[in-house]
Protein backbone atom coordinates (compact mmCIF):
# COMPACT_ATOMS: atom_id res chain seq x y z
CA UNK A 1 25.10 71.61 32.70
CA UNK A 2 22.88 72.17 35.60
CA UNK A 3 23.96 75.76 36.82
CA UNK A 4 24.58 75.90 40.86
CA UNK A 5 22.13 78.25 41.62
CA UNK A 6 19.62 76.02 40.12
CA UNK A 7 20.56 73.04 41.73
CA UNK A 8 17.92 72.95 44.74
CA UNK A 9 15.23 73.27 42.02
CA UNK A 10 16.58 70.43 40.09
CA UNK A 11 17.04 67.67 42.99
CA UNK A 12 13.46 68.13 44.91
CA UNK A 13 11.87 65.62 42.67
CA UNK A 14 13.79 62.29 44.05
CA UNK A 15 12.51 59.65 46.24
CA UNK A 16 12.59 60.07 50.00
CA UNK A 17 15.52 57.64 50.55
CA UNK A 18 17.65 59.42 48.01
CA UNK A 19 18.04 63.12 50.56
CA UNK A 20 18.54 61.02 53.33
CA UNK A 21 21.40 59.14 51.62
CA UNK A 22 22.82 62.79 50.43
CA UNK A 23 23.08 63.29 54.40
CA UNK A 24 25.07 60.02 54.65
CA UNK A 25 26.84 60.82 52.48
CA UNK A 26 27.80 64.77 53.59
CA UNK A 27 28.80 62.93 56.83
CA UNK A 28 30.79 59.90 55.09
CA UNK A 29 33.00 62.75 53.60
CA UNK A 30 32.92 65.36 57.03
CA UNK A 31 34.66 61.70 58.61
CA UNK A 32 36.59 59.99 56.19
CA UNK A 33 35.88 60.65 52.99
CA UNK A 34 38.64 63.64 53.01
CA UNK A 35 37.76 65.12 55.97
CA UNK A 36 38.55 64.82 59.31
CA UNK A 37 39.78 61.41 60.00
CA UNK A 38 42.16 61.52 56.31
CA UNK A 39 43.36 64.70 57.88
CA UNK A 40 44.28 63.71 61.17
CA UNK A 41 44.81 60.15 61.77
CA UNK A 42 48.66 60.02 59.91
CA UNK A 43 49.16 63.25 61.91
CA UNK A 44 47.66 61.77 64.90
CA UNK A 45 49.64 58.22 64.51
CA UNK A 46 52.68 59.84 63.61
CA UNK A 47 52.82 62.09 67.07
CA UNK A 48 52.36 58.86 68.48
CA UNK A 49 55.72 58.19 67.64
CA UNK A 50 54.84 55.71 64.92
CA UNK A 51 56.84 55.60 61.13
CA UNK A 52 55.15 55.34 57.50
CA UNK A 53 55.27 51.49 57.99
CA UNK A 54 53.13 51.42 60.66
CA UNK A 55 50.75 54.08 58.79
CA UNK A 56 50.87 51.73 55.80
CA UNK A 57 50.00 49.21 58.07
CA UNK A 58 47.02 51.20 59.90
CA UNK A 59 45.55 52.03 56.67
CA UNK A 60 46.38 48.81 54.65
CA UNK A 61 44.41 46.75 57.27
CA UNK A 62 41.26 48.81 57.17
CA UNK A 63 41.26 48.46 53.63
CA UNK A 64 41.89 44.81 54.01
CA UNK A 65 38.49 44.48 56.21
CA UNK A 66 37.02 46.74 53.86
CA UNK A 67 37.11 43.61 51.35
CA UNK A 68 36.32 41.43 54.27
CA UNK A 69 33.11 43.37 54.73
CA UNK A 70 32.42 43.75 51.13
CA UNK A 71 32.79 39.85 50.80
CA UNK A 72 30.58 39.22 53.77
CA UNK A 73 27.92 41.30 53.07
CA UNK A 74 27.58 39.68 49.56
CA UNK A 75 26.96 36.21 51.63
CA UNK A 76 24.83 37.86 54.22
CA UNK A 77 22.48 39.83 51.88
CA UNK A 78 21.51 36.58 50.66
CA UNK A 79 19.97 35.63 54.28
CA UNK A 80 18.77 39.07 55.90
CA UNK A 81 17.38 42.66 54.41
CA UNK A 82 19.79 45.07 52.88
CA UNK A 83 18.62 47.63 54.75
CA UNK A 84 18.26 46.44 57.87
CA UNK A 85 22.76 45.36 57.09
CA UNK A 86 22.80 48.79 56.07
CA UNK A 87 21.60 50.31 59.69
CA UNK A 88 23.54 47.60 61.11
CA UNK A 89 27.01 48.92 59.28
CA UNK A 90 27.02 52.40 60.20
CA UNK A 91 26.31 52.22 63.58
CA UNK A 92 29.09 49.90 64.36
CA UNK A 93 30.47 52.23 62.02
CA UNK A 94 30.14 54.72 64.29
CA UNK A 95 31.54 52.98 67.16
CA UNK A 96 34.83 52.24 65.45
CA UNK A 97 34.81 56.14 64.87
CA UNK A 98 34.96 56.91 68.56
CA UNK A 99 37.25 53.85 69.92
CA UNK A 100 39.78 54.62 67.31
CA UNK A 101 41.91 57.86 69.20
CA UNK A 102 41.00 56.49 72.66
CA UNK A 103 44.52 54.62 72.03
CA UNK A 104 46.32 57.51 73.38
CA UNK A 105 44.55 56.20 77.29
CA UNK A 106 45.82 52.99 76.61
CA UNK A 107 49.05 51.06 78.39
CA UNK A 108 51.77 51.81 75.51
CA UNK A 109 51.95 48.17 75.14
CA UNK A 110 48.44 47.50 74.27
CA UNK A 111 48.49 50.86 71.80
CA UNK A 112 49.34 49.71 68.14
CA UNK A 113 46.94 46.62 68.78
CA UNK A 114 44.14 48.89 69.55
CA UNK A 115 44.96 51.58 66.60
CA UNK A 116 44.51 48.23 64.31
CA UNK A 117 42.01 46.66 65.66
CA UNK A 118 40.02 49.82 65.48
CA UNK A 119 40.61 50.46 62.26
CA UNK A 120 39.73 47.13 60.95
CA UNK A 121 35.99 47.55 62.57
CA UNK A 122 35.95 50.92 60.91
CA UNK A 123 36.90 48.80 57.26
CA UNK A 124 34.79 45.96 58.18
CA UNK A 125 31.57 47.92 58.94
CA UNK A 126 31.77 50.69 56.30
CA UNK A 127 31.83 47.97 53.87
CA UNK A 128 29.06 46.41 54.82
CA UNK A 129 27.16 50.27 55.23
CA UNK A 130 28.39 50.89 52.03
CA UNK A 131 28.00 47.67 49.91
CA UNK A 132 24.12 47.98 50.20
CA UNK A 133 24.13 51.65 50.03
CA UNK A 134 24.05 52.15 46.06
CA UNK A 135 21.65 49.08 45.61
CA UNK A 136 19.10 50.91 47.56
CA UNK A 137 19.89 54.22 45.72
CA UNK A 138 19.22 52.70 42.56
CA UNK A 139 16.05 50.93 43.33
CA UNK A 140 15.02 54.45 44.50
CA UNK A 141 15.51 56.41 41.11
CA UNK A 142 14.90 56.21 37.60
CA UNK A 143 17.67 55.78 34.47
CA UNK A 144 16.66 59.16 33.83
CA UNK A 145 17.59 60.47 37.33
CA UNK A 146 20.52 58.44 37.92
CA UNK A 147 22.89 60.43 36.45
CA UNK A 148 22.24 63.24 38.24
CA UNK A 149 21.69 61.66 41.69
CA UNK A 150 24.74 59.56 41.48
CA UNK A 151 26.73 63.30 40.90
CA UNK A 152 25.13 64.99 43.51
CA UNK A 153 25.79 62.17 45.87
CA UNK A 154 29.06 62.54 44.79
CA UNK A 155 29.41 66.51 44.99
CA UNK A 156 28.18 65.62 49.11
CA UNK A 157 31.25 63.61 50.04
CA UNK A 158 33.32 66.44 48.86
CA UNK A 159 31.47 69.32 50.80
CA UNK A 160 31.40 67.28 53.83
CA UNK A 161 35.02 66.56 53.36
CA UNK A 162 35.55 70.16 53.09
CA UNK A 163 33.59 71.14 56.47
CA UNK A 164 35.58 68.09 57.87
CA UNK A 165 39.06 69.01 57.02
CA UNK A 166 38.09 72.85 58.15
CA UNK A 167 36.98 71.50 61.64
CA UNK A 168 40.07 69.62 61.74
CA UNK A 169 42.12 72.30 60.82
CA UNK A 170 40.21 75.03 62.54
CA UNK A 171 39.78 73.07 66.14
CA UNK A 172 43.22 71.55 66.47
CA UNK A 173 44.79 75.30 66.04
CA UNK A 174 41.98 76.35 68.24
CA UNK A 175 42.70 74.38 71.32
CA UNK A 176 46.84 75.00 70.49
CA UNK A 177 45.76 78.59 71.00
CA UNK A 178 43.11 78.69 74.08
CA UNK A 179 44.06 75.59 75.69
CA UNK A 180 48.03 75.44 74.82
CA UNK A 181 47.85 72.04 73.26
CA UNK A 182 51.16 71.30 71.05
CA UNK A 183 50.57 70.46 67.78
CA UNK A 184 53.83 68.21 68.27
CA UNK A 185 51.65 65.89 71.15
CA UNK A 186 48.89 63.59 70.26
CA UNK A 187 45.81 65.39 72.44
CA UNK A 188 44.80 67.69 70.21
CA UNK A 189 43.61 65.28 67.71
CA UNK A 190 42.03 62.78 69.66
CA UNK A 191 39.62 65.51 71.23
CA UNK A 192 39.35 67.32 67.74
CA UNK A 193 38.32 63.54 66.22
CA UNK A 194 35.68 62.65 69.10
CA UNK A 195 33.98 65.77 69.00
CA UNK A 196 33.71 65.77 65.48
CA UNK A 197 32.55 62.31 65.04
CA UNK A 198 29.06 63.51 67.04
CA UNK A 199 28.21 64.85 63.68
CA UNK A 200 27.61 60.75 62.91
CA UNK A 201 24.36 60.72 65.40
CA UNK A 202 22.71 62.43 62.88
CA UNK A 203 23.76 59.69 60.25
CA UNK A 204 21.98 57.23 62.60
CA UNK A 205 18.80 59.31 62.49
CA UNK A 206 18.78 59.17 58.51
CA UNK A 207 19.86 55.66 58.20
CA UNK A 208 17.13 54.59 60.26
CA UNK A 209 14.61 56.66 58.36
CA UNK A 210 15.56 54.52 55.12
CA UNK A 211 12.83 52.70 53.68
CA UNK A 212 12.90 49.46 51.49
CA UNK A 213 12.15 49.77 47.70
CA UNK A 214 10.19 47.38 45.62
CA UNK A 215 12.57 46.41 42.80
CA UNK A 216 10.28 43.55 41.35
CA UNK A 217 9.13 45.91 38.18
CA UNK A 218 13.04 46.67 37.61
CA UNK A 219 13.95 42.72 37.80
CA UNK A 220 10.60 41.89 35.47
CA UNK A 221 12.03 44.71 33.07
CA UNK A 222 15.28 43.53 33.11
CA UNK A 223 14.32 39.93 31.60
CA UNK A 224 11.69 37.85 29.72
CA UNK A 225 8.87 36.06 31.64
CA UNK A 226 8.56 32.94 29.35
CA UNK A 227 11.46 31.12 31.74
CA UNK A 228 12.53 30.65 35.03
CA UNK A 229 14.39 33.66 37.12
CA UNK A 230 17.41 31.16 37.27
CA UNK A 231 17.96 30.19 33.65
CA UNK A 232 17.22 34.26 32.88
CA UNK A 233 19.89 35.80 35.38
CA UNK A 234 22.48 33.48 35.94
CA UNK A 235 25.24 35.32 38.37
CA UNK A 236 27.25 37.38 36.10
CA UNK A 237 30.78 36.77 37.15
CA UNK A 238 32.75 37.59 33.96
CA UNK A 239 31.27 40.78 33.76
CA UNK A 240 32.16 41.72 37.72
CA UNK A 241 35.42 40.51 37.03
CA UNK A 242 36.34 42.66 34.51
CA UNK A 243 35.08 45.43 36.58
CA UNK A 244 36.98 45.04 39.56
CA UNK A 245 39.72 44.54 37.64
CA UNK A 246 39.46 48.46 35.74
CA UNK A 247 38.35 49.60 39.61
CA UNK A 248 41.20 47.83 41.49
CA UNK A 249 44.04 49.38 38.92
CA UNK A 250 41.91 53.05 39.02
CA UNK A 251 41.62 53.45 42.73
CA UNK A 252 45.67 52.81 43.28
CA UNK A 253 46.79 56.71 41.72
CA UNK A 254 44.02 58.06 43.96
CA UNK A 255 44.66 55.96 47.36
CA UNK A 256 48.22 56.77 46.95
CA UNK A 257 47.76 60.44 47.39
CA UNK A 258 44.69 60.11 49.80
CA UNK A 259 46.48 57.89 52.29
CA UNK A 260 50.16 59.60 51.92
CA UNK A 261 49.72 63.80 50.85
CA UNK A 262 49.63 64.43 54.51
CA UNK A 263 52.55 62.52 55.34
CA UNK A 264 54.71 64.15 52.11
CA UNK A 265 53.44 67.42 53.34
CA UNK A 266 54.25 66.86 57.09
CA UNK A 267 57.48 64.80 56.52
CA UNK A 268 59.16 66.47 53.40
CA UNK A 269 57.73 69.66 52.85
CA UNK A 270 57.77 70.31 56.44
CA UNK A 271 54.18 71.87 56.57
CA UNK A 272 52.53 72.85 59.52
CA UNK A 273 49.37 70.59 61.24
CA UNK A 274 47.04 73.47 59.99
CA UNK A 275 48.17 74.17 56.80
CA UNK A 276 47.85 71.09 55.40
CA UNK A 277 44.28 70.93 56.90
CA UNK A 278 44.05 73.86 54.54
CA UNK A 279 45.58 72.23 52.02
CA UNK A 280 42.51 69.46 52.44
CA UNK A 281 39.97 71.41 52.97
CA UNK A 282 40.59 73.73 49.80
CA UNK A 283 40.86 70.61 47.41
CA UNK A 284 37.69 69.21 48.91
CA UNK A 285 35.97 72.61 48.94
CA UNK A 286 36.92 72.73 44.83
CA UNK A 287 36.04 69.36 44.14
CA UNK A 288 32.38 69.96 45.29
CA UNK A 289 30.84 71.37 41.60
CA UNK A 290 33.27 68.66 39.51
CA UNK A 291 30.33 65.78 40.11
CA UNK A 292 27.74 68.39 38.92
CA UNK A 293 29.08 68.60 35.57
CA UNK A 294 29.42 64.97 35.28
CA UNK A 295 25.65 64.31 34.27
CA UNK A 296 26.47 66.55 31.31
CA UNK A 297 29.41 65.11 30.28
CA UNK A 298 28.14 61.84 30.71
CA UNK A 299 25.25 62.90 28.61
CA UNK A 300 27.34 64.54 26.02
CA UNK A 301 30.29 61.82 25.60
CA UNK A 302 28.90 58.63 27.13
CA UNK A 303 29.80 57.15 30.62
CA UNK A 304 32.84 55.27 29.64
CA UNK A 305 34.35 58.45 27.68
CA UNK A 306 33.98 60.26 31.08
CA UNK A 307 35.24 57.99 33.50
CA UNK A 308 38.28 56.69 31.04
CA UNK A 309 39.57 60.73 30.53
CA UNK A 310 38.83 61.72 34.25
CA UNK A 311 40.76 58.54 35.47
CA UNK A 312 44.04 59.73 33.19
CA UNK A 313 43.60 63.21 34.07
CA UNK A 314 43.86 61.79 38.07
CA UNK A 315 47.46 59.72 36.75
CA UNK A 316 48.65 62.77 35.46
CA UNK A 317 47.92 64.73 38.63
CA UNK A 318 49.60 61.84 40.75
CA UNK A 319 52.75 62.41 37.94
CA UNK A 320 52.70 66.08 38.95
CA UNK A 321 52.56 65.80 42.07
CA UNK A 322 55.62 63.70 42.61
CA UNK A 323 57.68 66.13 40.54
CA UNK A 324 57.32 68.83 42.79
CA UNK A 325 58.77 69.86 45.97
CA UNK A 326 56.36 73.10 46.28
CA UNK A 327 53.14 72.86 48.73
CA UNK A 328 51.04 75.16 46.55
CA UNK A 329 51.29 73.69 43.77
CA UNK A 330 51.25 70.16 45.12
CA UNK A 331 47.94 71.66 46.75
CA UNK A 332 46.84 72.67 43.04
CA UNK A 333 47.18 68.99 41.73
CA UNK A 334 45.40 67.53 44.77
CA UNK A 335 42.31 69.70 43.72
CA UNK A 336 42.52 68.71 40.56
CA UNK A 337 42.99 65.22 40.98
CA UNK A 338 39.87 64.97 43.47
CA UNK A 339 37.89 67.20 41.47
CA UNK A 340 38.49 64.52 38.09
CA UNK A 341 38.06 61.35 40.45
CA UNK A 342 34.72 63.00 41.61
CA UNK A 343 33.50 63.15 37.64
CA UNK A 344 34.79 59.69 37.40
CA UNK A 345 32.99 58.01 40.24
CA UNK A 346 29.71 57.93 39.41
CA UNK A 347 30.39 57.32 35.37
CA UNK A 348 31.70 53.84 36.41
CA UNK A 349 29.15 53.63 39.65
CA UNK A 350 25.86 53.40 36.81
CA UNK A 351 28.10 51.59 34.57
CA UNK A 352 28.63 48.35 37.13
CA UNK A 353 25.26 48.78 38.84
CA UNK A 354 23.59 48.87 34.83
CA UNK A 355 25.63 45.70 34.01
CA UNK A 356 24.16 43.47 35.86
CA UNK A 357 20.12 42.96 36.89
CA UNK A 358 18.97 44.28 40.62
CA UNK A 359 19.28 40.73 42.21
CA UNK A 360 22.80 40.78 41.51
CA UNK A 361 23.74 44.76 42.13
CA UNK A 362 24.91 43.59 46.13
CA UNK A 363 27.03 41.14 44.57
CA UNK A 364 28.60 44.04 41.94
CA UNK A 365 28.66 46.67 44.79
CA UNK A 366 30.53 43.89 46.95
CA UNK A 367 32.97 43.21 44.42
CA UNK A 368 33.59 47.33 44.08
CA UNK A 369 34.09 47.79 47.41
CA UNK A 370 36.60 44.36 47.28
CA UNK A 371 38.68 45.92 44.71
CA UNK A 372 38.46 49.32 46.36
CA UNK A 373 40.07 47.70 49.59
CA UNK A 374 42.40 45.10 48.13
CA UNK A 375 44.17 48.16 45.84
CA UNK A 376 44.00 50.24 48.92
CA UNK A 377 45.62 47.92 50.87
CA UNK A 378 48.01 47.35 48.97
CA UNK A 379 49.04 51.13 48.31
CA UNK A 380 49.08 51.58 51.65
CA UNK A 381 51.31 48.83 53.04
CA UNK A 382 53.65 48.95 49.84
CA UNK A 383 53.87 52.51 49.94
CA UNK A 384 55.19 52.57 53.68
CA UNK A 385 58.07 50.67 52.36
CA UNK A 386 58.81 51.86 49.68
CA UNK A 387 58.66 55.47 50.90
CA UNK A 388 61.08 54.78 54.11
CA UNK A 389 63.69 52.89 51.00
CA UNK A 390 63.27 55.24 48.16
CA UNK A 391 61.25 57.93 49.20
CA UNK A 392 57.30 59.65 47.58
CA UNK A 393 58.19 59.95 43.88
CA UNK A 394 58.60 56.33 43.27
CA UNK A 395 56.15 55.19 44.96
CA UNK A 396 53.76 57.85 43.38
CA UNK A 397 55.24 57.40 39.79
CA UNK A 398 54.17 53.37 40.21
CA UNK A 399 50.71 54.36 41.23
CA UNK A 400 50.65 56.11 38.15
CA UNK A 401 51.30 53.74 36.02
CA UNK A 402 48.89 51.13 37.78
CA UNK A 403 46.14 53.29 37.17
CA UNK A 404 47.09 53.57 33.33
CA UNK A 405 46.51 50.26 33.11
CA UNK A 406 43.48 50.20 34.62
CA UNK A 407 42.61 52.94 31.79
CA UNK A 408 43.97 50.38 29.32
CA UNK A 409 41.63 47.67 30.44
CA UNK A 410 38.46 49.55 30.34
CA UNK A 411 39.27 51.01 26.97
CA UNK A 412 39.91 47.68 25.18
CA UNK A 413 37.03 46.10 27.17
CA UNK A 414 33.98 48.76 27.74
CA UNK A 415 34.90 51.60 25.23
CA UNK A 416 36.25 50.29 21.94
CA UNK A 417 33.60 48.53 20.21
CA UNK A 418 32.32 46.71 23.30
CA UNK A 419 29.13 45.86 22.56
CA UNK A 420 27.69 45.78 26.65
CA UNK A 421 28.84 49.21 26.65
CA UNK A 422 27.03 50.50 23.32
CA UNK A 423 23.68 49.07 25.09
CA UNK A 424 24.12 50.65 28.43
CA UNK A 425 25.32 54.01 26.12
CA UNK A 426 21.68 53.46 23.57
CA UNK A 427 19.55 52.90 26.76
CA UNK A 428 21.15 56.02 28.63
CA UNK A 429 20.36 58.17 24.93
CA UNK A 430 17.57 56.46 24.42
C-alpha cells in the first residue's frame, strides 16, 4: 500500500495529460460527483414545491441523456477527434451547470420544463466529456501505472466531492445567517450552486491543455501484423455486453442511495439543510484514501476479486441503511458504501478498457457510461414511485438485490475460471 504521505512522490512520474485529468476530475466530484449539485439539487427542487416523483423524474432524465450521450459519442468518435469531443463536452457541460437553478427566475409555468431540460444537457454533455475521458487516460499511461492512476483519479472525485458538499453546506448556512435567507425558500441554493460552479472555469483551462496520444504502438501490440486491422479486431460486442450487463446491475445499490440519502434524510429523518451537507461531506471526505489502497488490493487479489467483494460490501451497506431510522449511523453506512464503490471503480474501469484493443475502448467507455445511465434512470424514476407507495426500505432492499446479481454475473463470467479474466490477471502479474 502506498502510504499517504508518500503519495506526491509516487504520482510525479505520469504523463502530462494524466494531472490535468486529476483536476477534472477534483472538479467532476466538487459539482456532481457528491458534492455540491448531489447535495443541493433534491433540496433545491424540493423547496420548489416539487415531490419525489418529480425528483425521480429530474434525475432519471439526466441519466437517460447520459446514455444518449454515451451512444452518440460512440458514433461521433468515429468522424471527429476524441479530444477535441472531449473539450466540446465539458464546456457545454458547464453551461448546463449554470442554467440549471436559474429556474427559480422563470414564469412558474415554464419551471419544471426548464429544471428538465437542463438537466438533460447536463446528462447529454457529461457523457460525451466523459466517454472519451478514460480512452485518453489510458493511451497516456502504462499497464504498470494504470492501477495506480486509475485509484488516484478515483481518490480526486471524492476530495472534490468533499470540498463540494462543505461549500454547500458551509455557504447555504452562511447566507441563512448574514443575509437571512430561509433554508425553507429556494434562494439560497441557487446562489450557493452558481457561485460554486465558477470552480468549472478552471476545468476549461485543463481540458483545453489536453494533448492527443499516439496509441499506434498499443494497437500494433495488441495484435499480429501478418493480417489486416479488420480481420484482427473485429468489434467486440459479446464481450461489452457482458460488461454492461455486471455495470448496469452494480451501479443500481449505489444510485439508489446517491440520488435519494438526501431526500430520506430531509423527508424522514427530518434533518436539517446543513447537516446533511455534513452528512455528505464526511462520507466523501472518508472515501478519499479507499481508491489508494485499491492498487494493492488489486495487486494482491486480482481485479475481479476486488471489484466483486467491494460491490457486495456496497449491497450490504444499501441493506443497512434501510434498516435504520438513525442519521449517524445511516451517515456511517454512506461512508462505507462510497468508500467500497471507490475501490471498486477502477478494478472494473482497467478490466473493460483491457478487454478490448484501443480502437474499440470509446465504444467500451460508451457502453459504461450507457449502462451507468440506463440503471440510473431507472433507480431514479422507479424509486420516486415506489418511495411515495411504500416508502425507502423497499425501494432500497430491491436495489440491493439488483446489485447481487450483478455480483452473480461477473462471478460466473470474469472470476470463476474465465479464461479472458486469467489473461488480463497473468498480464497485470506478469
Amino acid at each position: 500500500m502506498t502510504p499517504l504521505p508518500n503519495l506526491l512522490n509516487h504520482i510525479v512520474r505520469f504523463h502530462r495529460n494524466v494531472y490535468l485529468v486529476f483536476i477534472c476530475s477534483f472538479i467532476f466530484g466538487f459539482i456532481l460527483f457528491g458534492g455540491l449539485y448531489q447535495v443541493l439539487v433534491n433540496l433545491f427542487l424540493i423547496r420548489m414545491g416539487y415531490g419525489t416523483e418529480f425528483i425521480g423524474l429530474v434525475n432519471g432524465m439526466s441519466l437517460l441523456f447520459l446514455s444518449l450521450g454515451s451512444l452518440c459519442a460512440s458514433v461521433l468518435g468515429l468522424r471527429f477527434s476524441g479530444l477535441s469531443l472531449l473539450r466540446f463536452g465539458y464546456v457545454f457541460y458547464f453551461v448546463g451547470i449554470v442554467l440549471f437553478p436559474l429556474a427559480i427566475y422563470l414564469p412558474k409555468f415554464w419551471q419544471s420544463s426548464w429544471l428538465i431540460g437542463t438537466n438533460c444537457l447536463i446528462g447529454f454533455m457529461a457523457a460525451i466529456f466523459m466517454v472519451f475521458l478514460n480512452p485518453l487516460v489510458m493511451a497516456s499511461t502504462t499497464d504498470e501505472e494504470r492501477n495506480d492512476v486509475f485509484s488516484y483519479q478515483m481518490a480526486f472525485m471524492p476530495f472534490g466531492g468533499f470540498v463540494g458538499s462543505s461549500f454547500g453546506g458551509f455557504f447555504t448556512y452562511y447566507l441563512n445567517v448574514v443575509y437571512a435567507l430561509p433554508l425553507n425558500t429556494p434562494e439560497p441554493y441557487v446562489y450557493t450552486m452558481l457561485i460554486g460552479s465558477s470552480v468549472m472555469l478552471i476545468g476549461i483551462v485543463a481540458v483545453f491543455y489536453l494533448r492527443p496520444v499516439d496509441t499506434s504502438t498499443q494497437e500494433a501490440e495488441k495484435r499480429p501484423s501478418s493480417d489486416s486491422s479488420k480481420n484482427q479486431d473485429p468489434f467486440p460486442l459479446k464481450i461489452i455486453l457482458l460488461i454492461a450487463i455486471v455495470i448496469t446491475f452494480r451501479i443500481a445499490g449505489e444510485m439508489s442511495v446517491r440520488n435519494f440519502v438526501n431526500v430520506y434524510l430531509d423527508r424522514d429523518l427530518y434533518i436539517s439543510p446543513t447537516r446533511i451537507s455534513y452528512v455528505y461531506s464526511i462520507a466523501q471526505l472518508f472515501a478519499i484514501p479507499a481508491p489508494l489502497i485499491a492498487p494493492r488490493l488489486m495487486k494482491q487479489f486480482g481485479r475481479g476479486q476486488v471489484f466483486n467483494w467491494a460491490t457486495m460490501g456496497v449491497a450490504g451497506c444499501v441493506v443497512a441503511i434501510s434498516m435504520t431510522q438513525n442519521w449517524i449511523a445511516v451517515t456511517i453506512a454512506y461512508v462505507i458504501l462510497l468508500a467500497l464503490a471507490q475501490i471498486a471503480r477502477p478494478a472494473i474501469t482497467i478490466i473493460s478498457m483491457q478487454s478490448v484493443t484501443p480502437r474499440w475502448r470509446p465504444s467500451m467507455s460508451s457502453s459504461n457510461m450507457i449502462s451507468i445511465g440506463l440503471s440510473g434512470l431507472a433507480t431514479s424514476m422507479i424509486g420516486g414511485f415506489i418511495i411515495d407507495l411504500w416508502g425507502f426500505k423497499p425501494f432500497f432492499l430491491t436495489c440491493a438485490g439488483v446489485t447481487m446479481i450483478g455480483v452473480a454475473i461477473f462471478w460466473f463470467a470474469f472470476v470463476k475460471g474465465s479464461t479472458h479474466q486469467n489473461e488480463i490477471d497473468a498480464e497485470q502479474h506478469g
